[in-house]
PDB file of N, CA and C in Angstrom:
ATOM      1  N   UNK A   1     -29.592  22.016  35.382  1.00  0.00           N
ATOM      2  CA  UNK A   1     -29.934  22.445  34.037  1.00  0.00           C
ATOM      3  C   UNK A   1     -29.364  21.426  33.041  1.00  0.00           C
ATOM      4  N   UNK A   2     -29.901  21.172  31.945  1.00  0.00           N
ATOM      5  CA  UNK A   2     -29.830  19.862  31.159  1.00  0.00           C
ATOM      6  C   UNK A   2     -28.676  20.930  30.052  1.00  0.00           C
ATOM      7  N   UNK A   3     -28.301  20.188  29.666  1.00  0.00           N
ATOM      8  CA  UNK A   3     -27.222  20.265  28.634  1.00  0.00           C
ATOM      9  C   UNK A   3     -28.128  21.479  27.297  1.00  0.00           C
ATOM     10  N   UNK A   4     -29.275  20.154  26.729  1.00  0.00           N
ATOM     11  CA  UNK A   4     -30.317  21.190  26.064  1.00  0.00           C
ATOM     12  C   UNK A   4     -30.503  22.643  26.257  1.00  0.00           C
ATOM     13  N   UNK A   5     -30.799  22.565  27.350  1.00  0.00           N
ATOM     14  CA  UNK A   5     -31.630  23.574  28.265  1.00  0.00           C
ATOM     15  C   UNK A   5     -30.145  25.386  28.179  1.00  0.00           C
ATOM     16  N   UNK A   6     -28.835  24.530  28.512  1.00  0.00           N
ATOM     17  CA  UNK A   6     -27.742  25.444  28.302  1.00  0.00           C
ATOM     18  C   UNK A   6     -27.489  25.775  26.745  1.00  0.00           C
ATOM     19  N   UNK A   7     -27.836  25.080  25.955  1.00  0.00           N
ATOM     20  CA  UNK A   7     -27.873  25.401  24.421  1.00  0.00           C
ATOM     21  C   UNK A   7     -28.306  26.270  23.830  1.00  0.00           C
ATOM     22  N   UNK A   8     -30.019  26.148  24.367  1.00  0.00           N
ATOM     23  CA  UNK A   8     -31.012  26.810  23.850  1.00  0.00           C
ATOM     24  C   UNK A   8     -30.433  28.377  24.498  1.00  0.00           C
ATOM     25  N   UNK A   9     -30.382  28.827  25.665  1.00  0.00           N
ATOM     26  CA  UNK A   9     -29.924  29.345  26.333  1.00  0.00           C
ATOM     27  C   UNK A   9     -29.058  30.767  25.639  1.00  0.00           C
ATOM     28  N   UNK A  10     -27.716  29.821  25.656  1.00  0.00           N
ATOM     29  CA  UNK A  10     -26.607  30.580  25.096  1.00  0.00           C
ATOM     30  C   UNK A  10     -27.045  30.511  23.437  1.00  0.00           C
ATOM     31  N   UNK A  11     -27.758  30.149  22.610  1.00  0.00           N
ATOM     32  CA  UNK A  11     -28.269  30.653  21.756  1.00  0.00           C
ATOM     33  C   UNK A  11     -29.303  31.652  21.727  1.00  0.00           C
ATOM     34  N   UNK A  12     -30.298  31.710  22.653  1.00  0.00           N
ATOM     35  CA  UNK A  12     -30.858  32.993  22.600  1.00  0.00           C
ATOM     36  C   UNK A  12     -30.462  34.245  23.130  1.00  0.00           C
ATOM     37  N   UNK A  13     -28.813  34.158  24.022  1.00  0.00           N
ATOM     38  CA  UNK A  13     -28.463  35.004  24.329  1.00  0.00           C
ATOM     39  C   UNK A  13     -27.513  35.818  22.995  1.00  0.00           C
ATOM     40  N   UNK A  14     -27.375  35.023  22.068  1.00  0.00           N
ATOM     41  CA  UNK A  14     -26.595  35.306  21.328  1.00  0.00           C
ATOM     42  C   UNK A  14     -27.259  36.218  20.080  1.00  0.00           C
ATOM     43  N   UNK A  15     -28.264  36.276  20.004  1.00  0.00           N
ATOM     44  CA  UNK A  15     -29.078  37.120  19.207  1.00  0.00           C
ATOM     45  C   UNK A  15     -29.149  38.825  19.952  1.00  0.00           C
ATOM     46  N   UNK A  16     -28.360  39.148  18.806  1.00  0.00           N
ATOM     47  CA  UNK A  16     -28.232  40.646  19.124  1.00  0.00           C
ATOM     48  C   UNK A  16     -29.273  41.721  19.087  1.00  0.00           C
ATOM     49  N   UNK A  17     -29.081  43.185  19.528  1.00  0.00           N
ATOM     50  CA  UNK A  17     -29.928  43.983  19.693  1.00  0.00           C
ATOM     51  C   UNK A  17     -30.245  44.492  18.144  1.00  0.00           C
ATOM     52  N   UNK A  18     -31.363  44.575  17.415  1.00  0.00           N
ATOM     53  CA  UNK A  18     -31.678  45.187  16.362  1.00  0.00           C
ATOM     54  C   UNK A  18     -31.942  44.188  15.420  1.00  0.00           C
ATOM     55  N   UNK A  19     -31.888  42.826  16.034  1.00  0.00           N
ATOM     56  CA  UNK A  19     -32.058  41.627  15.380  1.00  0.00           C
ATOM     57  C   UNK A  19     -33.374  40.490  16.230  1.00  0.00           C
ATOM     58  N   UNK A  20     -33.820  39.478  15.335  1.00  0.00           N
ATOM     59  CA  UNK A  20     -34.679  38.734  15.851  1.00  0.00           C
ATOM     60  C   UNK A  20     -34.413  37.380  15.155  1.00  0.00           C
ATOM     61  N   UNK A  21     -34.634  36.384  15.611  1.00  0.00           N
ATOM     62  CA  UNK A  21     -34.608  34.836  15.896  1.00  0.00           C
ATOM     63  C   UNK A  21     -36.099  33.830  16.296  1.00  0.00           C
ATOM     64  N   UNK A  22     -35.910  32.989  15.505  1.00  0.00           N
ATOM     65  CA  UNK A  22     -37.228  32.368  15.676  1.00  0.00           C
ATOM     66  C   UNK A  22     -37.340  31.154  16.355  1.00  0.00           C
ATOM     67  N   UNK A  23     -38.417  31.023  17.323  1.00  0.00           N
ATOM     68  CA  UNK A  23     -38.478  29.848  17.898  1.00  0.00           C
ATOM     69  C   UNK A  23     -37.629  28.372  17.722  1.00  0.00           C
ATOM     70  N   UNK A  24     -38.038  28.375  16.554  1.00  0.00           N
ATOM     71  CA  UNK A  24     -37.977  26.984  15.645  1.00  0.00           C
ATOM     72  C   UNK A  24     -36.038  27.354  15.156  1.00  0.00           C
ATOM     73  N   UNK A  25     -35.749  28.795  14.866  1.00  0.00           N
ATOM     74  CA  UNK A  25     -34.067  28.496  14.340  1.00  0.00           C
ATOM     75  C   UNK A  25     -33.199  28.651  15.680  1.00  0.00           C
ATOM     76  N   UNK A  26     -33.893  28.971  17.042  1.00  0.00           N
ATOM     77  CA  UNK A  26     -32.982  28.792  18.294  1.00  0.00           C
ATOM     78  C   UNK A  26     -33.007  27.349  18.389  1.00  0.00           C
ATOM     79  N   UNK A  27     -34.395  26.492  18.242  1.00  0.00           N
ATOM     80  CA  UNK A  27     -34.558  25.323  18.816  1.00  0.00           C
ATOM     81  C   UNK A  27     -33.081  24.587  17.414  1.00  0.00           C
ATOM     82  N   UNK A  28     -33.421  24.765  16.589  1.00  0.00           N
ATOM     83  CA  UNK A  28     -32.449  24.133  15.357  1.00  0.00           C
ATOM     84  C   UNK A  28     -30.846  24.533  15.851  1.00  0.00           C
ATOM     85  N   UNK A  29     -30.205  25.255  16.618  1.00  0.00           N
ATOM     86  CA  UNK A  29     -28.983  26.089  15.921  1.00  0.00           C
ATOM     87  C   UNK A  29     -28.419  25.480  17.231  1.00  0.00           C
ATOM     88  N   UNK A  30     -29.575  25.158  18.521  1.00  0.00           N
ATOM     89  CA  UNK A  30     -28.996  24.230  20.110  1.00  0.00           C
ATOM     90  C   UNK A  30     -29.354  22.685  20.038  1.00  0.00           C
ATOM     91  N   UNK A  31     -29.624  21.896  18.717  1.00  0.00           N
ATOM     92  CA  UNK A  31     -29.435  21.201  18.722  1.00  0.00           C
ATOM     93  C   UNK A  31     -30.247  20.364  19.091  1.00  0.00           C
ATOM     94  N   UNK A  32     -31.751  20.683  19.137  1.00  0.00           N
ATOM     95  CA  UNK A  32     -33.140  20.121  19.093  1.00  0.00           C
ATOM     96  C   UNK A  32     -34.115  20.330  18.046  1.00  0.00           C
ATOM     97  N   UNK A  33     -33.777  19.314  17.046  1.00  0.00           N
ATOM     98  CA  UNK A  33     -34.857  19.606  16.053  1.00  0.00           C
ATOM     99  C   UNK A  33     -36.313  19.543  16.692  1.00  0.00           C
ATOM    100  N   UNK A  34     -37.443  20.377  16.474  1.00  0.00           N
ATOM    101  CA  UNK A  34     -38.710  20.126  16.416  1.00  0.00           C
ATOM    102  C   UNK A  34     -38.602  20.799  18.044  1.00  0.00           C
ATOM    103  N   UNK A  35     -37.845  21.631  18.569  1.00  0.00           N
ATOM    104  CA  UNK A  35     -37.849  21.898  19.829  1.00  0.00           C
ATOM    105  C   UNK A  35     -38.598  23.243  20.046  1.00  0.00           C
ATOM    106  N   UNK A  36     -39.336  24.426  19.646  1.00  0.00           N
ATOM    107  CA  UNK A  36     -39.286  25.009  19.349  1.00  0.00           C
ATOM    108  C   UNK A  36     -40.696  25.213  20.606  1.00  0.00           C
ATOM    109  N   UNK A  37     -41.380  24.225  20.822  1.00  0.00           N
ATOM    110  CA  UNK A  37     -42.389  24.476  22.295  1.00  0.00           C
ATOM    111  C   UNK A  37     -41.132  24.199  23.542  1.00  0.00           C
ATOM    112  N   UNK A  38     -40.455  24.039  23.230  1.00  0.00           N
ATOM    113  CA  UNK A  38     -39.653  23.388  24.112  1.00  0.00           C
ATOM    114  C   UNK A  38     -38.738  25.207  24.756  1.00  0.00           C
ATOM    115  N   UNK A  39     -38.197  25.908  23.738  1.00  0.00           N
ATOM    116  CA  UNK A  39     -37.541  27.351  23.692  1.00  0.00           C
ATOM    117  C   UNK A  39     -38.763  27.732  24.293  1.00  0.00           C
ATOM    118  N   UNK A  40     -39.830  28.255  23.931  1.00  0.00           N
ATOM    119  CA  UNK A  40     -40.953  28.330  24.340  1.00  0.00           C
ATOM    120  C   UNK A  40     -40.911  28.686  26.000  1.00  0.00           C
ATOM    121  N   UNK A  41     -40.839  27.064  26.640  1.00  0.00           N
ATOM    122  CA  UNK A  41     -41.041  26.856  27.996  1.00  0.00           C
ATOM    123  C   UNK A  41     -39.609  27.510  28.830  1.00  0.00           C
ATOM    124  N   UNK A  42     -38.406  27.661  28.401  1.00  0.00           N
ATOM    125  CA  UNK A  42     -37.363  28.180  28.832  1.00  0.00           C
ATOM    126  C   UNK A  42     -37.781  29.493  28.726  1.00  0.00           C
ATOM    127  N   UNK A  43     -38.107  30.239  27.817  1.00  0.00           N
ATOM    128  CA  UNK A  43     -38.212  31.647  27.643  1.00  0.00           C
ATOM    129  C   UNK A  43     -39.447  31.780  29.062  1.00  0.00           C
ATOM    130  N   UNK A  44     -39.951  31.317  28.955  1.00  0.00           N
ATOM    131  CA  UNK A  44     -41.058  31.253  29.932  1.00  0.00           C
ATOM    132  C   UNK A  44     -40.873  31.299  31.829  1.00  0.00           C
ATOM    133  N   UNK A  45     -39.848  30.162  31.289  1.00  0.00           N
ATOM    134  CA  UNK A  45     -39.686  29.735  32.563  1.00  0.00           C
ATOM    135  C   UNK A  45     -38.419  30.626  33.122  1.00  0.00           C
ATOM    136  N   UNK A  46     -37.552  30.922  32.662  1.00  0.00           N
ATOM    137  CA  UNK A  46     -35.918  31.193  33.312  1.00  0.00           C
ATOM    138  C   UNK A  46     -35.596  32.561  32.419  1.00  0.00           C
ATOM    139  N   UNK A  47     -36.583  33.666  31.715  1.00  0.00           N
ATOM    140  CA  UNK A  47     -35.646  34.986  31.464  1.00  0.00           C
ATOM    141  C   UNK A  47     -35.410  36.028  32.045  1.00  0.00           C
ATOM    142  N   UNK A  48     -36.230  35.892  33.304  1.00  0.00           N
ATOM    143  CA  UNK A  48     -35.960  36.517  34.215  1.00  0.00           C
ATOM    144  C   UNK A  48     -34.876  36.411  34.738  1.00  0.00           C
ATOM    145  N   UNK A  49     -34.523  34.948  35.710  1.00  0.00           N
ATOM    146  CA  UNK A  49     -33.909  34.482  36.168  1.00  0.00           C
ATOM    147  C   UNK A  49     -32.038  34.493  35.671  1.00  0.00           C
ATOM    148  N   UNK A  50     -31.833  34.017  33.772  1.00  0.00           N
ATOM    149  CA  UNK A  50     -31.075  33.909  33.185  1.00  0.00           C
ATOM    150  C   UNK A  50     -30.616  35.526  31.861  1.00  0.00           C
ATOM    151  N   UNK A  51     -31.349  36.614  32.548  1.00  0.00           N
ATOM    152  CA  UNK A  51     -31.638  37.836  31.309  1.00  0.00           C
ATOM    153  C   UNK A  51     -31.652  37.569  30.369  1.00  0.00           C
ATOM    154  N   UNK A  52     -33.013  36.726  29.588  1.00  0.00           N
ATOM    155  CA  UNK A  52     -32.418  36.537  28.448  1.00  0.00           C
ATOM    156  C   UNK A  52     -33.402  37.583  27.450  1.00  0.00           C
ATOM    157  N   UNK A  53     -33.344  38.185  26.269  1.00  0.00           N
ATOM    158  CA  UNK A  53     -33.412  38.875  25.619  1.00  0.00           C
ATOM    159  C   UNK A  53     -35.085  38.245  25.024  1.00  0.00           C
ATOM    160  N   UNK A  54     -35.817  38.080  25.475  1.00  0.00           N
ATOM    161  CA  UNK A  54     -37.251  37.555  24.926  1.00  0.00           C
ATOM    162  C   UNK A  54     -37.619  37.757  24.421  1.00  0.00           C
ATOM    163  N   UNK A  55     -38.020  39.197  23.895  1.00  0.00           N
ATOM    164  CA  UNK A  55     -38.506  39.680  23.379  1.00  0.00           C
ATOM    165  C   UNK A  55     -38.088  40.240  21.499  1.00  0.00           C
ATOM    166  N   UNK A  56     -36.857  39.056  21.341  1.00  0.00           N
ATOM    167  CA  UNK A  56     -36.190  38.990  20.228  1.00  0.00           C
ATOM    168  C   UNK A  56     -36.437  37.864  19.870  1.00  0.00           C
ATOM    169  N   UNK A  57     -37.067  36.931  20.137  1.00  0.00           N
ATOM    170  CA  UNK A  57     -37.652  35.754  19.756  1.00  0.00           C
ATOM    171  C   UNK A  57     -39.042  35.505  19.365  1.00  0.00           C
ATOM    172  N   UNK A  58     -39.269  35.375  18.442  1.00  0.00           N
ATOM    173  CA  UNK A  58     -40.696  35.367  17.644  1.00  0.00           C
ATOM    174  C   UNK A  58     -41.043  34.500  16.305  1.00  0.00           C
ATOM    175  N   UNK A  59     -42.446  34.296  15.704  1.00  0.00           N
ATOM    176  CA  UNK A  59     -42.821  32.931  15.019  1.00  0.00           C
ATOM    177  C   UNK A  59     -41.912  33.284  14.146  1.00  0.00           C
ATOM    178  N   UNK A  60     -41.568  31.739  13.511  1.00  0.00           N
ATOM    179  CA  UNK A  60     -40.773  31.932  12.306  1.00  0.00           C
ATOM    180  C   UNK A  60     -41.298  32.417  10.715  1.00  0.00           C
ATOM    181  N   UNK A  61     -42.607  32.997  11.446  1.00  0.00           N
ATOM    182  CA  UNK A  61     -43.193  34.050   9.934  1.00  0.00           C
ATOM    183  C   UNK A  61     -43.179  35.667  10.444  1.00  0.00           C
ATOM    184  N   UNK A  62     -42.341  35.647  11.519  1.00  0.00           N
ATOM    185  CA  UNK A  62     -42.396  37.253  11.380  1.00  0.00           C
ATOM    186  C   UNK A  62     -43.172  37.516  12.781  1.00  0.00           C
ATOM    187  N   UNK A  63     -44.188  36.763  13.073  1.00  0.00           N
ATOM    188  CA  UNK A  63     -45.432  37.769  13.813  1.00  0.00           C
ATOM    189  C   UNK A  63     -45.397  37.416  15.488  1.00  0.00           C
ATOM    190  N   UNK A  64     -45.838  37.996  16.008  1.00  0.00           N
ATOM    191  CA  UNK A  64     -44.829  38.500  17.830  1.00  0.00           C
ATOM    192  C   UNK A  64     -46.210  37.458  18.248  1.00  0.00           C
ATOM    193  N   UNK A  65     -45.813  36.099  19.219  1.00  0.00           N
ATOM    194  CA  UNK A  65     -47.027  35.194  19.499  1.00  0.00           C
ATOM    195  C   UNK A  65     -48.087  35.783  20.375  1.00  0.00           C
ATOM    196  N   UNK A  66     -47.644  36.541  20.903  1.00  0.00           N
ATOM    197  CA  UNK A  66     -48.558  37.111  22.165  1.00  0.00           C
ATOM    198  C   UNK A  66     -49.574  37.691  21.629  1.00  0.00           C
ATOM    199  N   UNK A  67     -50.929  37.371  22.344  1.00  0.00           N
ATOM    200  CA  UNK A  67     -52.066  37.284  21.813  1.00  0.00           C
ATOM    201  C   UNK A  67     -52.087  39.533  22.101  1.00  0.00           C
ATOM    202  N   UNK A  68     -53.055  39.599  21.440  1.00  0.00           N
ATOM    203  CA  UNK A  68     -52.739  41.549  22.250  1.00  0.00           C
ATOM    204  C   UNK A  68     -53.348  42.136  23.433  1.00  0.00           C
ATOM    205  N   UNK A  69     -52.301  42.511  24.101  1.00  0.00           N
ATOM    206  CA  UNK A  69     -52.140  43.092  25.557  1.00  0.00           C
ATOM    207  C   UNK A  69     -50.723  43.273  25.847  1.00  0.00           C
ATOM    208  N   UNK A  70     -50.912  43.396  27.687  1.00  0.00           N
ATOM    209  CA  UNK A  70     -49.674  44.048  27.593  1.00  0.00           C
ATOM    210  C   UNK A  70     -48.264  43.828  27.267  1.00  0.00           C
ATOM    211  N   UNK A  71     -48.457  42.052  27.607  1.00  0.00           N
ATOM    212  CA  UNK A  71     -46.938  41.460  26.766  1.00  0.00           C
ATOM    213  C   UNK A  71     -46.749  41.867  25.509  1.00  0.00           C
ATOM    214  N   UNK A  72     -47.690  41.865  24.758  1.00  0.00           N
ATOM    215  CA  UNK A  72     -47.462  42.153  23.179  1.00  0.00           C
ATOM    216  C   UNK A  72     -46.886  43.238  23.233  1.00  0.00           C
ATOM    217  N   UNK A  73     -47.647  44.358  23.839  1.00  0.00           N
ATOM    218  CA  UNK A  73     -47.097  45.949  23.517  1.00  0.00           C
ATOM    219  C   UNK A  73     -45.967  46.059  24.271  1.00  0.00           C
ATOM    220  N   UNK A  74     -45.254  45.266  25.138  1.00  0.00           N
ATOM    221  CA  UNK A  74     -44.005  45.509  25.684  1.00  0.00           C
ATOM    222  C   UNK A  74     -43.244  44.967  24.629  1.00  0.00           C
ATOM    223  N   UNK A  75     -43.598  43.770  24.128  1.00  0.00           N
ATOM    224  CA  UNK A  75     -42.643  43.394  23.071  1.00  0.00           C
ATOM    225  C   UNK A  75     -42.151  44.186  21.876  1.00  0.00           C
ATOM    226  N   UNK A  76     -43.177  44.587  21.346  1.00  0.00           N
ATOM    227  CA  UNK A  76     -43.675  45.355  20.496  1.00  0.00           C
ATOM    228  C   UNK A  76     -42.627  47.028  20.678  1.00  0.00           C
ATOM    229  N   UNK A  77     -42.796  47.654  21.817  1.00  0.00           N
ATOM    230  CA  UNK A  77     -42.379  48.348  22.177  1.00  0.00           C
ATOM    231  C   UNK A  77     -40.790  48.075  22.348  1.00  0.00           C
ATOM    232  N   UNK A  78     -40.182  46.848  22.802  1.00  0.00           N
ATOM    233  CA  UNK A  78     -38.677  46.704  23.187  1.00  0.00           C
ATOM    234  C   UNK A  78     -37.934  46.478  21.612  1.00  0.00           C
ATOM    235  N   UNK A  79     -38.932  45.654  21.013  1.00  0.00           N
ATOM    236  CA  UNK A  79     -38.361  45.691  19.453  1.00  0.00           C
ATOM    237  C   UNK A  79     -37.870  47.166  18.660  1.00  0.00           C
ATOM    238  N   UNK A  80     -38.862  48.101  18.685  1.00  0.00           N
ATOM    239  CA  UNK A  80     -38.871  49.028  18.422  1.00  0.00           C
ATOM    240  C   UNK A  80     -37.580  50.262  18.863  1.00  0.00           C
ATOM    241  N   UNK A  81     -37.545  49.578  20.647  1.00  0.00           N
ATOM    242  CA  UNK A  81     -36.261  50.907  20.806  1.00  0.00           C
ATOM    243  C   UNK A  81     -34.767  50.479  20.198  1.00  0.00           C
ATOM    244  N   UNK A  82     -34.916  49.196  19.707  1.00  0.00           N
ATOM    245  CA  UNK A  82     -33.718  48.230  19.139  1.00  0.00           C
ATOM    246  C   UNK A  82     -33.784  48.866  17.479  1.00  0.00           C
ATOM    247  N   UNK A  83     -34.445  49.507  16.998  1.00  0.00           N
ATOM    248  CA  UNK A  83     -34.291  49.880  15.628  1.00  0.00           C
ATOM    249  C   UNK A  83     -35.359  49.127  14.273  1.00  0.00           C
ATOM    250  N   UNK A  84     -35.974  47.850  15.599  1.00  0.00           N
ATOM    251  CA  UNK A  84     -36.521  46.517  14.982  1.00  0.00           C
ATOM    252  C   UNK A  84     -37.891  47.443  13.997  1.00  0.00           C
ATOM    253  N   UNK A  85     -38.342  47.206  12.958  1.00  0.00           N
ATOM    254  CA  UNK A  85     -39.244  47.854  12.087  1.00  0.00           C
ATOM    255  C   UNK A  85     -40.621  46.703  12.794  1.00  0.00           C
ATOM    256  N   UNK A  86     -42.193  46.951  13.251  1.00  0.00           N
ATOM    257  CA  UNK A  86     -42.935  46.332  13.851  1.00  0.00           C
ATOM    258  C   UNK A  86     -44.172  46.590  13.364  1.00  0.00           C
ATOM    259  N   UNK A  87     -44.825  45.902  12.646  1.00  0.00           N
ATOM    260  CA  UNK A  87     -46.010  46.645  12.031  1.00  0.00           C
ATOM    261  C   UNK A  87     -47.210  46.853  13.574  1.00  0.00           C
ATOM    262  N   UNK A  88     -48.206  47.375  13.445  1.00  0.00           N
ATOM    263  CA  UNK A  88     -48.687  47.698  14.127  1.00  0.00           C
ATOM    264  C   UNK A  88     -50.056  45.959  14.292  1.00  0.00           C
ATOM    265  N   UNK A  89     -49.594  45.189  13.615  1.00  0.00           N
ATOM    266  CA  UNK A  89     -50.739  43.865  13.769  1.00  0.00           C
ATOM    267  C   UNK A  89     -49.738  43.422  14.278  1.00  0.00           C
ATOM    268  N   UNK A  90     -48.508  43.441  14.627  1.00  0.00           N
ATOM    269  CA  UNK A  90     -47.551  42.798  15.588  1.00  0.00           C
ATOM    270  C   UNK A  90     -47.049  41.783  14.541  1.00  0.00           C
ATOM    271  N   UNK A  91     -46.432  42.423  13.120  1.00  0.00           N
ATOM    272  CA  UNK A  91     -45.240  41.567  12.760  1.00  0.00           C
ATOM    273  C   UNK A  91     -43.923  41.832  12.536  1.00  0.00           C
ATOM    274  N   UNK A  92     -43.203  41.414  12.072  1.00  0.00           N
ATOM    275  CA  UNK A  92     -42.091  41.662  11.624  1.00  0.00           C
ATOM    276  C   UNK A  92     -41.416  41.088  10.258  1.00  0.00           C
ATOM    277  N   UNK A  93     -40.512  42.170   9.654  1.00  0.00           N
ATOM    278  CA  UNK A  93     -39.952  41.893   8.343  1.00  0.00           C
ATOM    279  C   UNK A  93     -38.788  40.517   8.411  1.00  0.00           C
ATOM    280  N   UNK A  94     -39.050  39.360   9.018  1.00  0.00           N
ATOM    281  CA  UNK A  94     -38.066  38.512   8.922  1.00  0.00           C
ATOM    282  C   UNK A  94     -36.729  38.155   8.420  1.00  0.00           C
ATOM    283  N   UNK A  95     -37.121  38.357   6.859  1.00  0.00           N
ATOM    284  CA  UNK A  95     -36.010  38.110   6.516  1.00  0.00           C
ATOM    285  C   UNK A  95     -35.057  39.333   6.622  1.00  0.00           C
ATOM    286  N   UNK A  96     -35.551  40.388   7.253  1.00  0.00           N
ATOM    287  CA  UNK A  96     -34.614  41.783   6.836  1.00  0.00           C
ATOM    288  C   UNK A  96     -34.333  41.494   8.210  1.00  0.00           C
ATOM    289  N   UNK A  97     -34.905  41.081   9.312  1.00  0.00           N
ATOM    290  CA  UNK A  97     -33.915  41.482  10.527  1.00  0.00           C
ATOM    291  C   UNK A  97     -33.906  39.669  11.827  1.00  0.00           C
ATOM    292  N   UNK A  98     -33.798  38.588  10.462  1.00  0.00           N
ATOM    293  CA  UNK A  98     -33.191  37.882  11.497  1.00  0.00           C
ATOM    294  C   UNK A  98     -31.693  37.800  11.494  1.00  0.00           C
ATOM    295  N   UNK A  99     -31.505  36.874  12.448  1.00  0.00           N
ATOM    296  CA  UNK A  99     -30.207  36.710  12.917  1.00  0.00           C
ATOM    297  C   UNK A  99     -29.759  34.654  13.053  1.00  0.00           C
ATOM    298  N   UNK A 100     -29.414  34.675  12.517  1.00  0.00           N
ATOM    299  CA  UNK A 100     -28.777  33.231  12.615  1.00  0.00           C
ATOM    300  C   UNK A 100     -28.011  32.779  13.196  1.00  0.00           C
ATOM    301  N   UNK A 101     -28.223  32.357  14.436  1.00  0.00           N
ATOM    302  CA  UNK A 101     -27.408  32.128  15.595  1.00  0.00           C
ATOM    303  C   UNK A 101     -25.853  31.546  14.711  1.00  0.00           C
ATOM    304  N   UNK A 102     -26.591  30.488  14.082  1.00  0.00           N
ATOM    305  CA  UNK A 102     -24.954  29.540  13.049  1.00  0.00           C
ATOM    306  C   UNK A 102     -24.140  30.350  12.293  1.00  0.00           C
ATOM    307  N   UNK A 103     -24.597  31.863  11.863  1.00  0.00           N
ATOM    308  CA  UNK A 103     -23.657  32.915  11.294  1.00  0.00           C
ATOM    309  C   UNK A 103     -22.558  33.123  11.594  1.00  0.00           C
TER     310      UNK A 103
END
């Protein structure tokens, strides 16, 4: 595992329950500007593997990427038992419930 790769990582683990984080401010806060396809492919690849909280990571305008089906509505759904407010077009109030890893 690349140094990166442990960054991104322990930054998306670090985003708490009732909170959300965006692609682009995990990729910024581990130390890859413009990395944000890059979080992407980790979330993808290793959250199973590494538990990482996925479903707290979403565009940096609020709205859950998954096109609609069942990933969406799981997401959708895990946000929700967290307290997360989710409109029903699959967005979210950003500025009211991110989390800034650098906080």
């Amino acid at each position: 595992m690349t140094k990166e790769t442990a960054r991104i990582i322990e930054a998306i683990k670090a985003v708490p329950a009732g909170k959300v984080s965006s692609y682009r401010d995990i990729a910024a806060v581990a130390g890859v500007p413009n990395g944000a396809r890059q979080v992407v492919r980790i979330l993808h690849a290793l959250s199973h593997l590494e538990r990482l909280p996925w479903y707290r990571i979403i565009k940096a305008d609020g709205r859950i990427a998954f096109p609609p089906g069942e990933s969406r509505n799981l997401q959708i759904a895990l946000l929700r038992s967290e307290g997360v407010e989710v409109t029903e077009g699959g967005r979210v109030c950003y500025s009211r419930y991110a989390f800034y890893v650098w906080d």
